[in-house]
C-alpha atoms as a PDB file:
ATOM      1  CA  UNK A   1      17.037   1.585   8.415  1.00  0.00           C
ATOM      2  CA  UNK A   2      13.884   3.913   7.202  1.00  0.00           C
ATOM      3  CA  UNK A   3      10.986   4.137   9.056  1.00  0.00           C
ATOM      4  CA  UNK A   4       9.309   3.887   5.593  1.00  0.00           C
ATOM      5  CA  UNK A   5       6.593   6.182   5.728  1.00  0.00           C
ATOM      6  CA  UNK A   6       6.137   7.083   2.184  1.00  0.00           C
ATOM      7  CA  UNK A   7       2.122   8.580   2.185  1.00  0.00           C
ATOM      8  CA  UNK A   8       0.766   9.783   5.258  1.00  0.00           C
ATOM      9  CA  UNK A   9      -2.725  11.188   5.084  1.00  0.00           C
ATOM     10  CA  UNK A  10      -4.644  12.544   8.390  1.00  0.00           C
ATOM     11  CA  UNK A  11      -6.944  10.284  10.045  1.00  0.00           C
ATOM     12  CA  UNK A  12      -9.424  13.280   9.746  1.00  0.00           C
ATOM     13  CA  UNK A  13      -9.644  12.405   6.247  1.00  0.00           C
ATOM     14  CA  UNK A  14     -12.229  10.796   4.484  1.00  0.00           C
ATOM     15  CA  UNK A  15     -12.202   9.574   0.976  1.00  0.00           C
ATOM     16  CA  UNK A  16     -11.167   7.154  -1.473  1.00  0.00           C
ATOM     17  CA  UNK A  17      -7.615   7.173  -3.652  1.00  0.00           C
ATOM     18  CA  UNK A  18      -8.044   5.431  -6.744  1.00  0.00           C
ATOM     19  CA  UNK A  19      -5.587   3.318  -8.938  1.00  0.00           C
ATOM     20  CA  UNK A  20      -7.306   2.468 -12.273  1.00  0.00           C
ATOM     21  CA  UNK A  21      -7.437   2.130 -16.058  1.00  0.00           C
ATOM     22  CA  UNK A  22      -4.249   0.937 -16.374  1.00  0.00           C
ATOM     23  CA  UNK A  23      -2.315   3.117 -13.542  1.00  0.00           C
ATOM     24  CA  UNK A  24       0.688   1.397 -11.991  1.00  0.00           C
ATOM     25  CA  UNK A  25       1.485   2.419  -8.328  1.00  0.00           C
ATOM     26  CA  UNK A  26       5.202   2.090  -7.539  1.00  0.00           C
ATOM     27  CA  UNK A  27       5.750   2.696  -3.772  1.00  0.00           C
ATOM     28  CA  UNK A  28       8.937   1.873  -1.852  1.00  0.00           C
ATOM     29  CA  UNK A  29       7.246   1.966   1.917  1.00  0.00           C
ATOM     30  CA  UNK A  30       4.468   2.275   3.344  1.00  0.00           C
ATOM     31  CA  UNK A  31       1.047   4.088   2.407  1.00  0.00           C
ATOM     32  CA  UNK A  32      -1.090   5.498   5.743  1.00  0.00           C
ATOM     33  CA  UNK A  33      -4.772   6.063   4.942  1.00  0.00           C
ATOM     34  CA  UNK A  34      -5.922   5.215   8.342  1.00  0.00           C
ATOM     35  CA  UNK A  35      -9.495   6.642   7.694  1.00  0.00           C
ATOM     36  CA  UNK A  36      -9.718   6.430   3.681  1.00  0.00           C
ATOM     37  CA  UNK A  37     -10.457   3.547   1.306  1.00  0.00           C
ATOM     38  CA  UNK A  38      -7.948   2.514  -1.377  1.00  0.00           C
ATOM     39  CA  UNK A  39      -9.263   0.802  -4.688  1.00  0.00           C
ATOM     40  CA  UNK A  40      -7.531  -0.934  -7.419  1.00  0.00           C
ATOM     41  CA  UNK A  41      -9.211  -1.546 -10.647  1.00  0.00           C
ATOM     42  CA  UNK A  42      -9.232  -1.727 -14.483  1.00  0.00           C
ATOM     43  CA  UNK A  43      -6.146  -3.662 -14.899  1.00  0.00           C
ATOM     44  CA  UNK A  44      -4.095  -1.167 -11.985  1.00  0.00           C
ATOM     45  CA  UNK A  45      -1.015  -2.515 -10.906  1.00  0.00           C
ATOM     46  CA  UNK A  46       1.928  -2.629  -8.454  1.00  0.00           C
ATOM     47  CA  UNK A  47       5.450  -3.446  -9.315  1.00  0.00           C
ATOM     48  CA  UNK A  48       8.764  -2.263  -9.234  1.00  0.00           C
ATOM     49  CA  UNK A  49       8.977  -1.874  -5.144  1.00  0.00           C
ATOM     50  CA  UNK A  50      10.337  -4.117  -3.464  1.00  0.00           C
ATOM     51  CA  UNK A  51       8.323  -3.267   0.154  1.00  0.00           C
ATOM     52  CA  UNK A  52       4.992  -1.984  -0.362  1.00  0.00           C
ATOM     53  CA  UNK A  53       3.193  -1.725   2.684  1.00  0.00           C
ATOM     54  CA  UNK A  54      -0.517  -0.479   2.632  1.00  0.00           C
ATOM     55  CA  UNK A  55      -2.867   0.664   6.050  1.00  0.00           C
ATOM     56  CA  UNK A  56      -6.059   1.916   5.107  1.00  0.00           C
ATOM     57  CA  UNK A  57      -9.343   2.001   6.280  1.00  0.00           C
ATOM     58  CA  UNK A  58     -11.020  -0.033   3.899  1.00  0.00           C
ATOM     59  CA  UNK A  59      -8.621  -1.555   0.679  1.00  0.00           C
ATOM     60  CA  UNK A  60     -11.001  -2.517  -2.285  1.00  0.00           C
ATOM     61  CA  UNK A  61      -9.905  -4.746  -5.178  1.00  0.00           C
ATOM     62  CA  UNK A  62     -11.324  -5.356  -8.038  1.00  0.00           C
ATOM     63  CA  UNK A  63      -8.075  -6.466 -10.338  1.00  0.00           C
ATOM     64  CA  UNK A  64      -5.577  -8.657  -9.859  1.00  0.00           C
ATOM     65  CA  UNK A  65      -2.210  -7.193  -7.561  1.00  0.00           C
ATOM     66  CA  UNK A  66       0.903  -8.411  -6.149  1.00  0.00           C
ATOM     67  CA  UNK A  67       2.778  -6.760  -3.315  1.00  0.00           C
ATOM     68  CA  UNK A  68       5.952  -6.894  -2.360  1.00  0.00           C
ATOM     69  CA  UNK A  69       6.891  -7.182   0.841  1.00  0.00           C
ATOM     70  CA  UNK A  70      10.967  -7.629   1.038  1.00  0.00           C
ATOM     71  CA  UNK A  71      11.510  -4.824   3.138  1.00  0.00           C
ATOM     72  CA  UNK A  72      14.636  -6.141   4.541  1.00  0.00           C
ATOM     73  CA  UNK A  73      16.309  -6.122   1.304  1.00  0.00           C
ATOM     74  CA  UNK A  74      15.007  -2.527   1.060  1.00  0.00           C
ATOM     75  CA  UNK A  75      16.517  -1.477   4.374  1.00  0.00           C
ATOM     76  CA  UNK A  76      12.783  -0.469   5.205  1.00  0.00           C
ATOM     77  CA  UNK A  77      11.495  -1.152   8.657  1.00  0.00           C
ATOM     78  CA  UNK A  78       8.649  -3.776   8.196  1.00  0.00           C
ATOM     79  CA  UNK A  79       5.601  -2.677  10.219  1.00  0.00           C
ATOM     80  CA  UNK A  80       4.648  -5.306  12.714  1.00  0.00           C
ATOM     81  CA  UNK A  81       4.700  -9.008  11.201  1.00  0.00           C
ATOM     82  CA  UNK A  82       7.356 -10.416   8.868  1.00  0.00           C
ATOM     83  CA  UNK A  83       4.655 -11.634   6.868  1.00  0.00           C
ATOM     84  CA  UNK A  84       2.073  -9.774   5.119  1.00  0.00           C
ATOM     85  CA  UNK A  85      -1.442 -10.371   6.267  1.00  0.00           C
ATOM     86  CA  UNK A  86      -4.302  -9.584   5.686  1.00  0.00           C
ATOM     87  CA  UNK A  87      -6.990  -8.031   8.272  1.00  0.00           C
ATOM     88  CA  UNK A  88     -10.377  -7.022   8.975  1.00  0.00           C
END
């Protein structure tokens, strides 16, 4: 089993990553921003992974999205819960 990891950014930086205008984001694992925000917009969208798993500092959405989160079937270590959640 993987531990997943598939973007790991330093906690020193700041920032945000955007996925807009269009942009699909396909990512098998998970995506560490600890101190960035992520935003999705302008008809952005994820698909094709089966275990997306997103930590970031501040996640911003301004489109519609659907995750994934099947990691078993990915052989992808799930972090913490089974179920995705959602947390302030």
């Amino acid at each position: 089993m993987s531990s997943g990891l598939a973007f790991v950014a330093r906690p020193t930086l700041s920032g945000t990553v955007s996925v807009q205008n269009g942009a699909e984001l396909i990512v098998e694992g998970a995506i560490y921003l600890p101190s960035m925000d992520i935003s999705f917009s302008g008809n952005s969208r994820t698909s094709g992974a089966q275990c997306t798993q997103l930590i970031a500092r501040r996640i911003i959405v301004t489109t519609s999205l659907n995750f994934q989160a099947n990691c078993l079937a990915s052989n992808i270590k799930a972090i913490g819960r089974s179920q995705p959640i959602l947390a302030e």
